[in-house]
N, C-alpha and C. Protein backbone atom coordinates (compact mmCIF):
# COMPACT_ATOMS: atom_id res chain seq x y z
N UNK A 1 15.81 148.93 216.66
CA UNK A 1 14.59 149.35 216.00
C UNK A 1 13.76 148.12 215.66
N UNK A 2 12.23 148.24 215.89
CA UNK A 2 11.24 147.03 215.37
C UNK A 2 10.87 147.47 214.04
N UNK A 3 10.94 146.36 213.47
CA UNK A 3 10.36 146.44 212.34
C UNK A 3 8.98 145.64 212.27
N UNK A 4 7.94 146.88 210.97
CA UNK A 4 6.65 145.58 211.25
C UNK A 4 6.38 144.96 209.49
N UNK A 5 6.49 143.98 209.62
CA UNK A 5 5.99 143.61 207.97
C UNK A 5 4.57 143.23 207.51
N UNK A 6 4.58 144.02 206.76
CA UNK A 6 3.18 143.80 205.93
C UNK A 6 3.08 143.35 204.85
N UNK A 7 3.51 142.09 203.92
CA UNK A 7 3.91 141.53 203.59
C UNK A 7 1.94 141.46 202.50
N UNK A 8 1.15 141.65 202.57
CA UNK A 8 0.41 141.83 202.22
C UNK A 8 0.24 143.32 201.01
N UNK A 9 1.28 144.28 201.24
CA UNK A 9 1.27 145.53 200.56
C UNK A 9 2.32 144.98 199.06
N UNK A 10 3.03 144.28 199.47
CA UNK A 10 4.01 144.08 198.61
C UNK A 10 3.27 144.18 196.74
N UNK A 11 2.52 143.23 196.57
CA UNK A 11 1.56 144.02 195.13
C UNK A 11 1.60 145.59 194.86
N UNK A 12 1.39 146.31 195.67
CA UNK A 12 1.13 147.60 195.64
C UNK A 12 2.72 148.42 195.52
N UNK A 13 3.91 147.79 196.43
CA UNK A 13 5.08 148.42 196.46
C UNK A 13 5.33 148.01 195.38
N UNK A 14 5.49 146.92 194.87
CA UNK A 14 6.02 146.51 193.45
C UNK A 14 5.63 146.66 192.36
N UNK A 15 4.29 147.57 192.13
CA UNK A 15 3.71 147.77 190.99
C UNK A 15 4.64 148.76 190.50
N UNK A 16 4.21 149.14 189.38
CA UNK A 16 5.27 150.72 188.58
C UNK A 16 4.17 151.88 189.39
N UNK A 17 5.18 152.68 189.42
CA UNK A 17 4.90 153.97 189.97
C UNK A 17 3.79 155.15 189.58
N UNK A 18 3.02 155.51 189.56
CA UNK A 18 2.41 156.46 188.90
C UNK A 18 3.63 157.91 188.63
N UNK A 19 3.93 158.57 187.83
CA UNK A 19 4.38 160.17 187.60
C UNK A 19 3.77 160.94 188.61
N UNK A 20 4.04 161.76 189.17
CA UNK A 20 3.29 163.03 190.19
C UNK A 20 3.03 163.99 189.29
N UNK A 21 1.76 164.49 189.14
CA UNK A 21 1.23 166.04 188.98
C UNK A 21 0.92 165.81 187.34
N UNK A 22 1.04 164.79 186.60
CA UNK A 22 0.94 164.80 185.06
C UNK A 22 -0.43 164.63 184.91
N UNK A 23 -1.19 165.60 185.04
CA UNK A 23 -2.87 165.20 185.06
C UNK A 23 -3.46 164.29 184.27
N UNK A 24 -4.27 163.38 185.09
CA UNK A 24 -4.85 162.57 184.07
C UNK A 24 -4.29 161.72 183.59
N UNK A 25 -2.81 161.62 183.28
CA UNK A 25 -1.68 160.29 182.57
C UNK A 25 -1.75 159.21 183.77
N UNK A 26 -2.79 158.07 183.23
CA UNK A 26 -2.41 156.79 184.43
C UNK A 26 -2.71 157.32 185.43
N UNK A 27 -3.84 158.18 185.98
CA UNK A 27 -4.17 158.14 187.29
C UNK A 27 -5.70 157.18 187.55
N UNK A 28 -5.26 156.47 188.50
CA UNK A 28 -6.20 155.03 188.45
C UNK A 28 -7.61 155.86 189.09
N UNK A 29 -7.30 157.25 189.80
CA UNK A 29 -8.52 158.03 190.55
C UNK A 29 -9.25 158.54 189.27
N UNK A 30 -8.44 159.51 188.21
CA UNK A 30 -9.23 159.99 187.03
C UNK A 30 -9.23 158.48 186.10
N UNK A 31 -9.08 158.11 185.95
CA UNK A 31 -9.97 156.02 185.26
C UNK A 31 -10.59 156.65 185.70
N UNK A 32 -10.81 156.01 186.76
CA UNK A 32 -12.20 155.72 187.49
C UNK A 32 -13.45 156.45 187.48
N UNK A 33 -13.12 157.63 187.58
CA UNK A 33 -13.93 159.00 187.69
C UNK A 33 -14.36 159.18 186.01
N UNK A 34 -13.80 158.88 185.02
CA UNK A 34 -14.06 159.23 183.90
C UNK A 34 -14.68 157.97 183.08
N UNK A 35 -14.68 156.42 183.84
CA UNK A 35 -14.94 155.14 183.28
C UNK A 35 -16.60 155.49 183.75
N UNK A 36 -16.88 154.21 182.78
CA UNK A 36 -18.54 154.10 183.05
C UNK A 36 -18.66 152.50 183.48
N UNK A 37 -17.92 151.74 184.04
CA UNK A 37 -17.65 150.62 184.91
C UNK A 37 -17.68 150.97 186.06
N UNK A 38 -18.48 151.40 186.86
CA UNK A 38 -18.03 152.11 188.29
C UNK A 38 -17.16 150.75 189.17
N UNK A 39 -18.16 149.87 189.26
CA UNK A 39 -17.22 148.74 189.86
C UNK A 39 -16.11 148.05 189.42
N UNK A 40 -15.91 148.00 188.39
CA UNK A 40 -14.56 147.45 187.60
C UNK A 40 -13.91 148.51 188.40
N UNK A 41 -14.00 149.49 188.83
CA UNK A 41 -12.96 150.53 188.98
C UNK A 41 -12.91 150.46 190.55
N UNK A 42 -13.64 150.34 191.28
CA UNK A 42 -14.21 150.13 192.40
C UNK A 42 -14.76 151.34 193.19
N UNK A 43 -15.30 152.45 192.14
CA UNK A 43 -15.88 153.45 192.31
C UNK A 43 -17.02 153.53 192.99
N UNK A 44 -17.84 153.59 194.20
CA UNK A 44 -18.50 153.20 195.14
C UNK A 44 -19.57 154.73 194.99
N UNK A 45 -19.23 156.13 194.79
CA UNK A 45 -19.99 156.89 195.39
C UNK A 45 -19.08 158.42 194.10
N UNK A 46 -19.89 159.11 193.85
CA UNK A 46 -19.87 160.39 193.19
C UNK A 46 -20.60 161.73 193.59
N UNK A 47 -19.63 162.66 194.26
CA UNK A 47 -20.41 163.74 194.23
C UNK A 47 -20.30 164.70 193.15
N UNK A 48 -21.09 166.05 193.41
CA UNK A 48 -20.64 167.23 191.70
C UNK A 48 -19.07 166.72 191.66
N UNK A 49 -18.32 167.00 192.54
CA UNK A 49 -16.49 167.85 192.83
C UNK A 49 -16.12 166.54 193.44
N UNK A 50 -16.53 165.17 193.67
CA UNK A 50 -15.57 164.39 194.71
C UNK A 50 -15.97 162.89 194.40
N UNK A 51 -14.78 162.19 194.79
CA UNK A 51 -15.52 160.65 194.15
C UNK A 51 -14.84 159.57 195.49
N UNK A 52 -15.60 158.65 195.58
CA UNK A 52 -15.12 157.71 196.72
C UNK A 52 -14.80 156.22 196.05
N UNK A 53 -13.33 155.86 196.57
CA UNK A 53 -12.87 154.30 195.25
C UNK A 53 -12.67 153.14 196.96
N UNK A 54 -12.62 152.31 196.71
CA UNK A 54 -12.42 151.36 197.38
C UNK A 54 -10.79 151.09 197.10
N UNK A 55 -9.99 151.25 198.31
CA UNK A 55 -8.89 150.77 197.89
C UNK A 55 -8.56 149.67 197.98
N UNK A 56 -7.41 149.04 196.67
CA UNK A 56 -7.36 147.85 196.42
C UNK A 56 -6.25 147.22 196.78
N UNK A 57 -5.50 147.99 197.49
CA UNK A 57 -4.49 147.39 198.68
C UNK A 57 -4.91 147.57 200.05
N UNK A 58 -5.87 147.66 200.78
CA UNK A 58 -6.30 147.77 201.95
C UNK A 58 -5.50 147.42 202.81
N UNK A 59 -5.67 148.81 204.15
CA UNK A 59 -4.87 148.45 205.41
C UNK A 59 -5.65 148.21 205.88
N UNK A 60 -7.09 148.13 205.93
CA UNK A 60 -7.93 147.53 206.55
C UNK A 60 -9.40 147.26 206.18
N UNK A 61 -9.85 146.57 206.48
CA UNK A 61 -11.49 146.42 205.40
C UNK A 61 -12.06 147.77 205.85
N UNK A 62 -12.51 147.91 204.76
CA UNK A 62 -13.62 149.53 204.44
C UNK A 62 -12.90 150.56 204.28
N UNK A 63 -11.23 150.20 204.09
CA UNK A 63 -10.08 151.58 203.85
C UNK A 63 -10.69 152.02 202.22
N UNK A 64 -11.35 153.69 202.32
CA UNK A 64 -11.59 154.10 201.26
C UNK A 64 -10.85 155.27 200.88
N UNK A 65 -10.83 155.30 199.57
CA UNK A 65 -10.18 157.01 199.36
C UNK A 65 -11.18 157.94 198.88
N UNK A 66 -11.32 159.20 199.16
CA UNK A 66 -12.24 160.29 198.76
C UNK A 66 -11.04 161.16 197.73
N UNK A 67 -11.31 161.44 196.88
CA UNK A 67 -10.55 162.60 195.96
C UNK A 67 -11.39 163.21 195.27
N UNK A 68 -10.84 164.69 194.98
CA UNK A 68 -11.43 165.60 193.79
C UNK A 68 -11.62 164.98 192.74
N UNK A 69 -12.60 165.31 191.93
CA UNK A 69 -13.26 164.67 190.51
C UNK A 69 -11.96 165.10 189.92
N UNK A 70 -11.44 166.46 190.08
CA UNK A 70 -10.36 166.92 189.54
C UNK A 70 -8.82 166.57 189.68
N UNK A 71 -7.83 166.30 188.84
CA UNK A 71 -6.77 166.02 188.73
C UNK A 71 -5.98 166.95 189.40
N UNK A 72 -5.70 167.03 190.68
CA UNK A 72 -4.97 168.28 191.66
C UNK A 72 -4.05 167.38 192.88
N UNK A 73 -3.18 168.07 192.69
CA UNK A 73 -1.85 167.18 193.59
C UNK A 73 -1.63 168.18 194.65
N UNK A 74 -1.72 169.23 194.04
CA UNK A 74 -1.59 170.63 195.78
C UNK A 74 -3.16 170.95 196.22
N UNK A 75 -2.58 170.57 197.99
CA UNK A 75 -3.90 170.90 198.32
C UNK A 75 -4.16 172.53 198.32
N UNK A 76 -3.57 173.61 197.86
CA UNK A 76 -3.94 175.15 197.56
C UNK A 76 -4.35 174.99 195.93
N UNK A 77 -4.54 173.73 195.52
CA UNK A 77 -5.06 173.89 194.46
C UNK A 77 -6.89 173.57 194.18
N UNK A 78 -7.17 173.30 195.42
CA UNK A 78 -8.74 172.51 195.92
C UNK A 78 -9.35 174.28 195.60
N UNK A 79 -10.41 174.35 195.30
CA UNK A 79 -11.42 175.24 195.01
C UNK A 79 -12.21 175.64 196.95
N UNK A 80 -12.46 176.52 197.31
CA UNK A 80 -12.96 176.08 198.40
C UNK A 80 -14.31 175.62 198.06
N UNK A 81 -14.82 175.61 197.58
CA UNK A 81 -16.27 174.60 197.11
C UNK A 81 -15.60 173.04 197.14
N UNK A 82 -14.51 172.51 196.16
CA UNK A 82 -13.99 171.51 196.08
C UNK A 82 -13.56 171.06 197.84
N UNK A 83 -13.42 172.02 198.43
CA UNK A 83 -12.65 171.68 199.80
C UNK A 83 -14.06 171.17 200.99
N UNK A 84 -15.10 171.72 200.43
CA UNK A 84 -16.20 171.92 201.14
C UNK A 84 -16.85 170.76 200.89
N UNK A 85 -16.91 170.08 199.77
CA UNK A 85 -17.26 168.55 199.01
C UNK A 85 -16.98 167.78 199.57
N UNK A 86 -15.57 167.66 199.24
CA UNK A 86 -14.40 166.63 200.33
C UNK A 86 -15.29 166.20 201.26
N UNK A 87 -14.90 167.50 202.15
CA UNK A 87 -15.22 167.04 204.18
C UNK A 87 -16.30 166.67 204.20
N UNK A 88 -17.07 166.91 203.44
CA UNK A 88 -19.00 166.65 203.31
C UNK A 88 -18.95 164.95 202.71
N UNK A 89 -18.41 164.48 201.68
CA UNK A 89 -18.35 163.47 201.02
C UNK A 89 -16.91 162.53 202.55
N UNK A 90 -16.74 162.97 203.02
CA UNK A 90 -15.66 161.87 203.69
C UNK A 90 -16.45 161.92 204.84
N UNK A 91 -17.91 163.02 205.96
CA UNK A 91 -18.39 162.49 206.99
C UNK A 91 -19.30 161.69 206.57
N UNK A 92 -19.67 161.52 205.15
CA UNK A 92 -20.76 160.59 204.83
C UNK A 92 -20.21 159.30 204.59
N UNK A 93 -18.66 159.14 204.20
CA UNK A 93 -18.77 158.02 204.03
C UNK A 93 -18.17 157.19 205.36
N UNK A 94 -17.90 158.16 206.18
CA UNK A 94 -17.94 157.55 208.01
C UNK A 94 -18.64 157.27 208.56
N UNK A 95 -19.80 157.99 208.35
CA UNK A 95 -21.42 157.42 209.05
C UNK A 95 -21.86 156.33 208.06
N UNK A 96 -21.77 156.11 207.07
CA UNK A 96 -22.28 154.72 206.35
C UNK A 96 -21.55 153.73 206.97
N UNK A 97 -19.92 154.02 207.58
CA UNK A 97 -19.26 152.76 207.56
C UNK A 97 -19.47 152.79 209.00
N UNK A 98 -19.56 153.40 209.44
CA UNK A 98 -20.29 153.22 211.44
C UNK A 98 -21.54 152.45 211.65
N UNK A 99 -22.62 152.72 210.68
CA UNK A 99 -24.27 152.30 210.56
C UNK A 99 -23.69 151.14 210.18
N UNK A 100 -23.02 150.42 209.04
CA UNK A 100 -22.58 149.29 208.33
C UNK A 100 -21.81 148.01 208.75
N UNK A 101 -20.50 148.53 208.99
CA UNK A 101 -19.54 147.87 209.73
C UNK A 101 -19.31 147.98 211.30
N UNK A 102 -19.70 148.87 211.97
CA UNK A 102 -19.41 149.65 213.13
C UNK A 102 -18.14 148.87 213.70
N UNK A 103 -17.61 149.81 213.25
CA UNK A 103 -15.97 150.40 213.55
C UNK A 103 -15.93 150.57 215.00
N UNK A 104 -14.54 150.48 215.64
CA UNK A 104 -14.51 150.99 217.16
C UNK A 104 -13.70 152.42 216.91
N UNK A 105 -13.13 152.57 215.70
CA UNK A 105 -12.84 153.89 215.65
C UNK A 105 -11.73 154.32 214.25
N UNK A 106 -11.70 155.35 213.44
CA UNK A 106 -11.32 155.64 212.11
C UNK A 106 -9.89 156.20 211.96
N UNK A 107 -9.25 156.00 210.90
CA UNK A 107 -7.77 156.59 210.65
C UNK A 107 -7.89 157.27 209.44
N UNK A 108 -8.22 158.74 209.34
CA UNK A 108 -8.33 159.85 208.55
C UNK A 108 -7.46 160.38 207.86
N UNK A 109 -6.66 160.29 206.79
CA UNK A 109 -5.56 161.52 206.66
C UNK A 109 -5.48 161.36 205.27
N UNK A 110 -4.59 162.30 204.71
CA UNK A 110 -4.41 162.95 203.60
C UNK A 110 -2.53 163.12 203.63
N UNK A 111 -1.98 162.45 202.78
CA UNK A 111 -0.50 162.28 202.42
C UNK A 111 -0.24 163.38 201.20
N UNK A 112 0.52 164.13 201.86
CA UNK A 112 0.98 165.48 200.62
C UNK A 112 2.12 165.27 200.57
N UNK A 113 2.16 164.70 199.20
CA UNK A 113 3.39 164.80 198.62
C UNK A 113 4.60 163.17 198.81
N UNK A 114 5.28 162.79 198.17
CA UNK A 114 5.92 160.99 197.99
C UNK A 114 6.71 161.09 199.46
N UNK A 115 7.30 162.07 200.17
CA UNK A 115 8.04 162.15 201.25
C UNK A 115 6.66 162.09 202.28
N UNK A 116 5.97 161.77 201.89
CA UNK A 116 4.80 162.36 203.44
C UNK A 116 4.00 160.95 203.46
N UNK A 117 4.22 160.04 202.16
CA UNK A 117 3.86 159.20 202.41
C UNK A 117 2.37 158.99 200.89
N UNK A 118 2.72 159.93 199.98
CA UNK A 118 1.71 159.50 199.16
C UNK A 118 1.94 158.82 197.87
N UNK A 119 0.98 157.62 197.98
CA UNK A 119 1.46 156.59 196.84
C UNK A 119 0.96 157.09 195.61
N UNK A 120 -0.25 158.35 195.37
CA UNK A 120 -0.03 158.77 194.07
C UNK A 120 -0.15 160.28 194.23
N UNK A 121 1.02 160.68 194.53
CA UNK A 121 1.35 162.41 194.75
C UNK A 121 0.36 163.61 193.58
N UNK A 122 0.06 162.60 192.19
CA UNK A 122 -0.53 163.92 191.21
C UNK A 122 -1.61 163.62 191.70
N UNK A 123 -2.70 163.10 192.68
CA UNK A 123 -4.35 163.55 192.77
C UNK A 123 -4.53 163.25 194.21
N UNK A 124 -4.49 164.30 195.09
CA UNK A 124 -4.69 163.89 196.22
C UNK A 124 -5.80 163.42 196.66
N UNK A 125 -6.12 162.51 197.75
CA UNK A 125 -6.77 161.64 198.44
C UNK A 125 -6.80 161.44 199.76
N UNK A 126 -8.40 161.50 200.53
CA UNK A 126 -7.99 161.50 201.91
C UNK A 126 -8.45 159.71 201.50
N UNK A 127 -7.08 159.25 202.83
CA UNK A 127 -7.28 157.74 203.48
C UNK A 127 -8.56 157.66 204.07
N UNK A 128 -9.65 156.95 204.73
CA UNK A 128 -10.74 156.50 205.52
C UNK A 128 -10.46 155.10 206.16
N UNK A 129 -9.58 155.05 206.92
CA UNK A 129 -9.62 153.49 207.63
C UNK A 129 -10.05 152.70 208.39
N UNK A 130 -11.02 152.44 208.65
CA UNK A 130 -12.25 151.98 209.97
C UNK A 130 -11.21 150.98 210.80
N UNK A 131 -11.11 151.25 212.38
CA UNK A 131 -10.06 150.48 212.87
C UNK A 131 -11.45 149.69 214.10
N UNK A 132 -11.01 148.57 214.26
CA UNK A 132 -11.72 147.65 215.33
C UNK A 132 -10.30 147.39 216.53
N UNK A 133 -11.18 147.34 217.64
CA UNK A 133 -10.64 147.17 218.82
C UNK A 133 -9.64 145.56 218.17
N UNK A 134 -8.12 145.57 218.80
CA UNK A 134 -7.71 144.24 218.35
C UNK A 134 -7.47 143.94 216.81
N UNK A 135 -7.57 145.22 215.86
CA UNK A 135 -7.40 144.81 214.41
C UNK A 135 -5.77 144.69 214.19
N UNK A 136 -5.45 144.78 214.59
CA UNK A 136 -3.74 144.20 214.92
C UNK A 136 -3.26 143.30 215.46
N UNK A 137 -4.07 142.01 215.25
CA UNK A 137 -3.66 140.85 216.25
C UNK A 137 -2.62 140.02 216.03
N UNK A 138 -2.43 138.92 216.26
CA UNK A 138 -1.37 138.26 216.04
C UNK A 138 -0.84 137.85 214.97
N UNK A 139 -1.77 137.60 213.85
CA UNK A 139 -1.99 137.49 212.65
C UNK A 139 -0.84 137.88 211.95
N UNK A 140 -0.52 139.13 212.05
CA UNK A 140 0.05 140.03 211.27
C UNK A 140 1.41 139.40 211.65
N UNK A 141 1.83 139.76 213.10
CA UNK A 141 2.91 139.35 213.62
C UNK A 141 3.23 138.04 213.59
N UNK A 142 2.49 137.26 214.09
CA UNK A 142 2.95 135.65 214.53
C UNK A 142 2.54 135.05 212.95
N UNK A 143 1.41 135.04 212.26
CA UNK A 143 1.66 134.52 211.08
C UNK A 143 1.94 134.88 209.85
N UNK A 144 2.22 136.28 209.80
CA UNK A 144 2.75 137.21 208.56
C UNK A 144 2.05 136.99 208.04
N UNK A 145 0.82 137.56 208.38
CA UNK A 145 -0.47 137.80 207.04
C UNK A 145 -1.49 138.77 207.87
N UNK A 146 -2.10 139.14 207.13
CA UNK A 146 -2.93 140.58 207.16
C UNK A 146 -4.41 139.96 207.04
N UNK A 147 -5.75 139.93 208.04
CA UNK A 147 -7.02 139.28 207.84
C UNK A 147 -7.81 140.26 207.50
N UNK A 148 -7.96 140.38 206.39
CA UNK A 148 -9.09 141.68 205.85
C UNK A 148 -10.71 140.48 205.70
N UNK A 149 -11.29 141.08 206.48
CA UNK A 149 -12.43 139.99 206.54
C UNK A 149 -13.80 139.86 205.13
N UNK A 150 -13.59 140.87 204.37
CA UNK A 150 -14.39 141.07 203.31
C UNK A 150 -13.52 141.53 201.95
N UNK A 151 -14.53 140.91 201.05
CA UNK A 151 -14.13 141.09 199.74
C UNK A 151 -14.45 142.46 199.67
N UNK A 152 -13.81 142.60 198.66
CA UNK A 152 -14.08 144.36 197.77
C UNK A 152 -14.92 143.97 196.70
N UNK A 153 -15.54 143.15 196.56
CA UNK A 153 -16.88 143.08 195.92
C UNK A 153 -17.95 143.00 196.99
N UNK A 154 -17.96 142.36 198.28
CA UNK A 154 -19.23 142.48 198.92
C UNK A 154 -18.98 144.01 199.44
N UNK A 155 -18.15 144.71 200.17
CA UNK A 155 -17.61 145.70 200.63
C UNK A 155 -17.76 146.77 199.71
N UNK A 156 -18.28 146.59 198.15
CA UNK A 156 -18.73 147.30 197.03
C UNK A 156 -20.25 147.62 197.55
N UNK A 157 -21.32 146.41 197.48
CA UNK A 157 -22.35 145.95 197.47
C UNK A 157 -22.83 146.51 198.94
N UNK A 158 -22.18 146.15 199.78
CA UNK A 158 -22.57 147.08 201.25
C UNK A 158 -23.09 148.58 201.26
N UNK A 159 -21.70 149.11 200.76
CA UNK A 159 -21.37 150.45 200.28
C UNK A 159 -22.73 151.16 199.35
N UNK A 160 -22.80 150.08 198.78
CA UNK A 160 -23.77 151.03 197.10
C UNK A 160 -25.40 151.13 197.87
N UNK A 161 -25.36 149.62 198.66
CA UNK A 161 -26.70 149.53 198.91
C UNK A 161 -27.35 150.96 200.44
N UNK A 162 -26.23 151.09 200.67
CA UNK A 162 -26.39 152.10 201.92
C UNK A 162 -26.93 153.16 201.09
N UNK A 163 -25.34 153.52 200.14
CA UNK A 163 -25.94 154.79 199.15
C UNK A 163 -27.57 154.73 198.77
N UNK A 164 -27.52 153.91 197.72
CA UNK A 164 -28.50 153.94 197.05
C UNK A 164 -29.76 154.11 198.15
N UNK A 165 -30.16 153.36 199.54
CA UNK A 165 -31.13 153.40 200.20
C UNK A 165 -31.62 154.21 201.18
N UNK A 166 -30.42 155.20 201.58
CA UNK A 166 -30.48 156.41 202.83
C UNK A 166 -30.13 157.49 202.47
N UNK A 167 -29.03 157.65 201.46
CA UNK A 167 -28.46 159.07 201.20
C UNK A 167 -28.65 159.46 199.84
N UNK A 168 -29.33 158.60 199.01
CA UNK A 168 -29.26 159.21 197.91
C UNK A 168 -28.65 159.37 197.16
């Protein structure tokens, strides 16, 4: 078996754990959503039902998360209005990062549940990962490090200025 190290996540594996499903206790998505620091939080975008954070372990520059405003860990717990937000709030923030960064192509998904792969099981979140031709280069392998080419402060500033100037 190969193994691949990402030796770059390790902050994130070693932090303490969030609880699953305890609404609102330590969820860094409801912070955020409920702070009036949007960037301290790295809160980028708000709809009525949905909020977009910059994640701060990135698998790759412009990896964002979209979640319900609401504290909901089952996805039969999404409202279909809430469900309708989502997909609306995650093609917008694909076409900003296409017009912006232009990506050669995106890694979409949504982890239900700590066995499926989700690092905070009580508020679900779809992933957004903009992938470039070659974003797996040697780097990773030959020098055990991960090249995320932008800060999450300019990668804030990108983000807000799109918002603020095309979509409203």
């Amino acid at each position: 078996m190969d193994h691949l190290w990402a030796p770059w996540r390790l902050a994130y594996v070693a932090a303490p754990k969030e609880k699953p499903a305890t609404p609102r206790s330590d969820c860094f998505m409801c912070h955020a959503v409920a702070a009036t620091d949007d960037r301290a939080n790295l809160l980028v975008y708000r709809s009525e039902l949905s909020a977009v954070v910059l994640n701060r372990f990135p698998y790759n520059n412009g990896h964002l998360l979209v979640c319900p405003r609401a504290h909901k860990g089952r996805f039969n717990e999404l409202t279909p209005e809430e469900m309708l937000d989502l997909q609306i709030v995650v093609g917008k923030m694909i076409a900003i990062i296409e017009k912006r960064m232009r990506p050669d192509g995106f890694n979409v998904g949504l982890n239900l549940g700590q066995s499926a792969g989700a690092g905070v099981p009580g508020h679900l979140h779809w992933h957004i990962v903009p992938r470039w031709n070659g974003d797996a280069n040697f780097m990773p392998v030959v020098g055990n490090t991960k090249v995320i080419s932008q800060s999450l402060d300019a990668l804030y500033d990108l983000l807000l200025e799109e918002l603020t100037t095309s979509h409203g």
